[in-house]
N, C-alpha and C. Protein backbone atom coordinates (compact mmCIF):
# COMPACT_ATOMS: atom_id res chain seq x y z
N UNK A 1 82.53 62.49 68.88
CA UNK A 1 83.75 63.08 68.38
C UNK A 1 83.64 64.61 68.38
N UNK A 2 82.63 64.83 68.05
CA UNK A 2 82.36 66.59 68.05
C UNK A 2 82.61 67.12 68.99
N UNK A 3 82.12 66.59 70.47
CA UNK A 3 82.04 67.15 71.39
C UNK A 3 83.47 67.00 72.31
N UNK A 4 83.99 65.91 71.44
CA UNK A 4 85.66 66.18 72.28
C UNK A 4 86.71 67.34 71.69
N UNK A 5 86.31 67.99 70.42
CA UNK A 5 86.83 69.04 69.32
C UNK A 5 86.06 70.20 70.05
N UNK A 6 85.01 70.34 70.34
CA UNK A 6 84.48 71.52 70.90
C UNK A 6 84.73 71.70 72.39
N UNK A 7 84.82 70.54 73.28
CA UNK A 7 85.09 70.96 74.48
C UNK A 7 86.58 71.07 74.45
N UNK A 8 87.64 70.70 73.65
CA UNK A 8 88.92 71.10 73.53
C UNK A 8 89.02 73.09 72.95
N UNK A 9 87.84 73.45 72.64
CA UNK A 9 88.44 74.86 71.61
C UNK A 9 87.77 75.90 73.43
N UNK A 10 87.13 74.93 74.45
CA UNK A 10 86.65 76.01 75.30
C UNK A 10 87.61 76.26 76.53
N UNK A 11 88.52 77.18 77.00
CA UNK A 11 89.52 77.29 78.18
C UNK A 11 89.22 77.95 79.25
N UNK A 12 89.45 78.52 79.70
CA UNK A 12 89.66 78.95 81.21
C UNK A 12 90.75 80.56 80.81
N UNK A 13 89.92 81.57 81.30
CA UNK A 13 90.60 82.78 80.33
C UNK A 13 90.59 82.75 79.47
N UNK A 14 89.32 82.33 78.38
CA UNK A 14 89.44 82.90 77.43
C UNK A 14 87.40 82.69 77.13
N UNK A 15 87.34 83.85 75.93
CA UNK A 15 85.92 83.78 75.57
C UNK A 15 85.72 83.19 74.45
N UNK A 16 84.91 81.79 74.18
CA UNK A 16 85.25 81.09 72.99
C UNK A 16 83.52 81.28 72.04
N UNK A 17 83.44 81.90 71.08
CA UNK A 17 81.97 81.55 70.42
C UNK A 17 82.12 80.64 69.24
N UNK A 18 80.97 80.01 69.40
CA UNK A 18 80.54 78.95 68.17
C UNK A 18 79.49 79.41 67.23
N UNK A 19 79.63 80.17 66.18
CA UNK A 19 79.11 80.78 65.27
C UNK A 19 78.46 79.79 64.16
N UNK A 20 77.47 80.47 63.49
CA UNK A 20 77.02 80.18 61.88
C UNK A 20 77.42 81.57 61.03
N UNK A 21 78.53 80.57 60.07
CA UNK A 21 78.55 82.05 59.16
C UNK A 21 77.23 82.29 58.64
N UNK A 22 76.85 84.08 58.52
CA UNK A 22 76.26 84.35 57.66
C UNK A 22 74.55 84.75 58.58
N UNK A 23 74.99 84.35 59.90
CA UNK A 23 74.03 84.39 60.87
C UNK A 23 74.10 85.69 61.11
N UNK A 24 72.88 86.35 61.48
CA UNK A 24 73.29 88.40 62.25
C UNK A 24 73.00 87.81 64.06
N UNK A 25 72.39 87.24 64.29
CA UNK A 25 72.69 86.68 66.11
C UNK A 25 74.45 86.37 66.19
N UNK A 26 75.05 85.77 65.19
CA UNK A 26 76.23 85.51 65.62
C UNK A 26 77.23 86.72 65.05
N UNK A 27 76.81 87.49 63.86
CA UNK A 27 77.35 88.46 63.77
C UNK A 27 77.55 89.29 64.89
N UNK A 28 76.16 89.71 65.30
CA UNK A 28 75.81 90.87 66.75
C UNK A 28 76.93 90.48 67.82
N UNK A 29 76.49 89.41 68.12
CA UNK A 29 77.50 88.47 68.97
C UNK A 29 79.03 88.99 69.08
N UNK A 30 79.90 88.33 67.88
CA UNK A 30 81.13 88.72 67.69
C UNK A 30 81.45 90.66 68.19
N UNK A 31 80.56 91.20 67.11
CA UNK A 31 80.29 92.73 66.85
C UNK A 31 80.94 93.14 68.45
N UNK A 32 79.91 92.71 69.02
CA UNK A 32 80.00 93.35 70.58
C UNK A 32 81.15 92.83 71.50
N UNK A 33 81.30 91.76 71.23
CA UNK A 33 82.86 91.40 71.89
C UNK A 33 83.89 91.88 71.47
N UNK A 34 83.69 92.59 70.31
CA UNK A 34 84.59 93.22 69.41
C UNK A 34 85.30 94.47 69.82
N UNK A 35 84.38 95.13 70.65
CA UNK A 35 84.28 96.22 71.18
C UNK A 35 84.73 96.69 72.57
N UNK A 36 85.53 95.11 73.22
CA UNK A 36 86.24 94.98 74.05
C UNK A 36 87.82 94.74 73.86
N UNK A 37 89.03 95.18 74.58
CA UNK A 37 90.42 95.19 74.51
C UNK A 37 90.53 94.12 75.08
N UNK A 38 90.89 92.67 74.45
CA UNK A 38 91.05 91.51 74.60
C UNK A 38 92.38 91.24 74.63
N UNK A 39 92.92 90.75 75.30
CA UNK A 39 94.43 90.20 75.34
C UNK A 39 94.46 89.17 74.22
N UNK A 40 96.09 89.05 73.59
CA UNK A 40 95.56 88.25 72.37
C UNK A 40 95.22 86.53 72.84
N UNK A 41 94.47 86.20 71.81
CA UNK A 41 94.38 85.05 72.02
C UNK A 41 93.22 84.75 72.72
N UNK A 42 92.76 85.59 73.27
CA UNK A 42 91.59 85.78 74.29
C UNK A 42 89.66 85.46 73.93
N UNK A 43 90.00 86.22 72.98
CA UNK A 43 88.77 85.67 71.97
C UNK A 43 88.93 85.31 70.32
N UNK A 44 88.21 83.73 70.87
CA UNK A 44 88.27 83.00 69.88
C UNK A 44 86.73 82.42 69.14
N UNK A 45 86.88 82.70 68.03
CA UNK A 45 85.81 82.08 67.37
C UNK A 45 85.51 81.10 66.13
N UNK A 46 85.11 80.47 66.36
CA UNK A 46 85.35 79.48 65.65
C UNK A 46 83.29 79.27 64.85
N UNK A 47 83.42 79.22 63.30
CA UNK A 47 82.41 79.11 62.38
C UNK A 47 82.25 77.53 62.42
N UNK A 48 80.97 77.24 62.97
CA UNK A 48 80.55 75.67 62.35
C UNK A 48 79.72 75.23 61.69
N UNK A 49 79.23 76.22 60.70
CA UNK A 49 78.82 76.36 58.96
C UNK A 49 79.08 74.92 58.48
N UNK A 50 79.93 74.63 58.34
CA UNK A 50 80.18 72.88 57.64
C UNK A 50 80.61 71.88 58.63
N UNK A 51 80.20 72.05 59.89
CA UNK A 51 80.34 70.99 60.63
C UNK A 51 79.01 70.36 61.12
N UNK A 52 78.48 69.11 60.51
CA UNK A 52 77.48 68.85 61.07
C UNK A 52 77.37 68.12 62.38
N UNK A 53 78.76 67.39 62.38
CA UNK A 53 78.60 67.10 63.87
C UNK A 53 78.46 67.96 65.03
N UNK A 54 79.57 68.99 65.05
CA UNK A 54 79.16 70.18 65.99
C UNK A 54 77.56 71.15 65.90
N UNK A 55 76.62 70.72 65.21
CA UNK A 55 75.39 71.39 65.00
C UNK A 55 75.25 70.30 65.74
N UNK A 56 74.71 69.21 65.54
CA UNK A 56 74.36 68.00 65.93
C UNK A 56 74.68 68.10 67.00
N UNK A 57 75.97 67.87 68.14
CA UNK A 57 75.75 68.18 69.14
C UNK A 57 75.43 69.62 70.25
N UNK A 58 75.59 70.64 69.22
CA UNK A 58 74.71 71.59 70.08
C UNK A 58 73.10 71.23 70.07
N UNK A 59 72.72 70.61 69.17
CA UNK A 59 71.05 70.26 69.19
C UNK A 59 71.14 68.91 70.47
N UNK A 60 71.70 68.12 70.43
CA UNK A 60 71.84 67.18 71.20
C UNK A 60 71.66 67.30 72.53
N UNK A 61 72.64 68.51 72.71
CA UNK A 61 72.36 69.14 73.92
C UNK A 61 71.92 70.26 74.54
N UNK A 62 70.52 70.83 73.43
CA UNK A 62 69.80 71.65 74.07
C UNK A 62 70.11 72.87 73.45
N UNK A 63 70.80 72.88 72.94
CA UNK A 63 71.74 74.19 72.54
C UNK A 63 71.78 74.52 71.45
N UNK A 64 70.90 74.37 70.48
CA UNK A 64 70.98 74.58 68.88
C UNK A 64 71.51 75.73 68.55
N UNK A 65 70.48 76.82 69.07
CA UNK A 65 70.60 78.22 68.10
C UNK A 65 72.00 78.51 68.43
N UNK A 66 72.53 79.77 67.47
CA UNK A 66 73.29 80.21 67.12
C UNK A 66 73.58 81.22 67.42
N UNK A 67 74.29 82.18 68.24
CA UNK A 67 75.81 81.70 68.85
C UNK A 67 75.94 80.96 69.54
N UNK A 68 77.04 80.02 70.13
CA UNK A 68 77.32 80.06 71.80
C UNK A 68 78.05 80.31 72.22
N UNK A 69 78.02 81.46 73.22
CA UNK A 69 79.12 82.02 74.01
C UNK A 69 79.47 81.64 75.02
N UNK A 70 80.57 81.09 75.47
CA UNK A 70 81.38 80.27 76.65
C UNK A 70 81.93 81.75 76.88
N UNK A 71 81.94 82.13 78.43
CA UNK A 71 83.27 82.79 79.06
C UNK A 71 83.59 82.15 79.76
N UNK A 72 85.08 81.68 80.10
CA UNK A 72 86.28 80.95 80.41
C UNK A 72 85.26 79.55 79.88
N UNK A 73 84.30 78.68 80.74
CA UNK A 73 84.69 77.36 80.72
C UNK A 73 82.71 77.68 80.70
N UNK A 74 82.15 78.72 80.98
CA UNK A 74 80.77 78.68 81.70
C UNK A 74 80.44 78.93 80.70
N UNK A 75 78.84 78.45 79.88
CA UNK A 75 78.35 79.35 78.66
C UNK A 75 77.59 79.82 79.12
N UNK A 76 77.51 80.41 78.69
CA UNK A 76 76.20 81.84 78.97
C UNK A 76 75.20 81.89 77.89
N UNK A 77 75.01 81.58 77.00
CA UNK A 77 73.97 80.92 75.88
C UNK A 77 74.44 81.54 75.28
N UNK A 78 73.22 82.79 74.01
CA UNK A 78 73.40 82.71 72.75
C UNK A 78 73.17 84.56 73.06
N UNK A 79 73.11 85.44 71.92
CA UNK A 79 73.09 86.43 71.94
C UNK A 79 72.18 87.11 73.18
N UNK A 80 71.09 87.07 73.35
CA UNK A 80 70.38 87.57 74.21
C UNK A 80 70.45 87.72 75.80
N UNK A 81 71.13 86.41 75.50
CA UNK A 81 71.52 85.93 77.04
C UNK A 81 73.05 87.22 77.11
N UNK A 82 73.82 87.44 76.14
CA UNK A 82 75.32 88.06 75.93
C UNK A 82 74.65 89.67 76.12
N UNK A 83 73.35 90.07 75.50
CA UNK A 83 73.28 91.17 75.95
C UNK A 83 72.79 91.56 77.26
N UNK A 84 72.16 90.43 77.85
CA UNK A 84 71.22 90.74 79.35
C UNK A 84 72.56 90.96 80.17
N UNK A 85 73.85 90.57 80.12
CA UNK A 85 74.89 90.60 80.95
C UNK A 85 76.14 91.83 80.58
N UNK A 86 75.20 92.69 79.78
CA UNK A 86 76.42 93.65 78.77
C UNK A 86 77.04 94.36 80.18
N UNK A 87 75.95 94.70 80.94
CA UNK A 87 76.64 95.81 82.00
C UNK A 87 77.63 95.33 83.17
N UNK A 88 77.30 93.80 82.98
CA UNK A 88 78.34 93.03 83.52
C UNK A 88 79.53 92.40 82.94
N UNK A 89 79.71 92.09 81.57
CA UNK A 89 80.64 91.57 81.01
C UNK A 89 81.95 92.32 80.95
N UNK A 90 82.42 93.53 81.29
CA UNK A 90 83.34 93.90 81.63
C UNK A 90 83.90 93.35 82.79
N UNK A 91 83.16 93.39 84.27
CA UNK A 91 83.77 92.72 85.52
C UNK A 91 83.98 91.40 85.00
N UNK A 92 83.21 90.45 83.87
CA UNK A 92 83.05 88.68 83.77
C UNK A 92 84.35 88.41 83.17
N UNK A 93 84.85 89.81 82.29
CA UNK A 93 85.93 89.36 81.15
C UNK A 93 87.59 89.34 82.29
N UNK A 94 87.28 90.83 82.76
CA UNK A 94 88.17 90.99 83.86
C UNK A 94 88.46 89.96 84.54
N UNK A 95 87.34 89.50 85.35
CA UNK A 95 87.99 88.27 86.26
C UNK A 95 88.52 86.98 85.36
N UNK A 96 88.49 86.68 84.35
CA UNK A 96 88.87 85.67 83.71
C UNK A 96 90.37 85.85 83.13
N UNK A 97 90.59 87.55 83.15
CA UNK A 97 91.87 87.57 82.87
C UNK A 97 92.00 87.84 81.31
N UNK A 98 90.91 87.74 80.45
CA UNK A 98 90.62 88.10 79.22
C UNK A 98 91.06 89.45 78.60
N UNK A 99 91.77 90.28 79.10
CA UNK A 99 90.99 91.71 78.80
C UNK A 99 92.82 92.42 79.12
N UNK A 100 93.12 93.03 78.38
CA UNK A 100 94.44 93.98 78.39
C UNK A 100 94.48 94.64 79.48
């Protein structure tokens, strides 16, 4: 069930993260996408602090830690992975159509 709620919140043009409140990886995360002119609607984030099924299936599938950043439909993992691509995520957001 989780994973039909989470693969419904991820689109095509748009950048979707799956956060822990209260986390600074998912803070940093947000922070820096923050710092981009997003068309609305464009970035979305969604806290799964009280969802144990959505923990559960990010562990399920490899994917525990905290963030995960999807651009359009592709994830790109978790913070580290979001900064190794900083000098690229302008062209990644662009082509997705994300970006004012």
């Amino acid at each position: 069930m989780a994973d039909k709620f989470l693969e419904s919140k991820i689109e095509d043009g748009k950048v979707t993260l799956f956060v822990k409140g209260g986390c600074p990886y998912s803070r940093n995360a947000v922070d820096m996408l923050r710092q981009y002119n997003f068309a609305p609607g464009c970035l979305q984030v969604f806290d799964i602090n009280e969802s144990r099924d959505a923990q559960d299936y990010f562990q399920a599938t490899g994917q525990s830690p905290m963030p995960r950043v999807f651009i359009g439909r592709h994830c790109i993992g978790g913070l580290s992975d979001l900064e190794s691509v900083r000098c690229r995520l302008p062209a990644m957001l662009q082509q997705i159509g994300a970006l004012r």
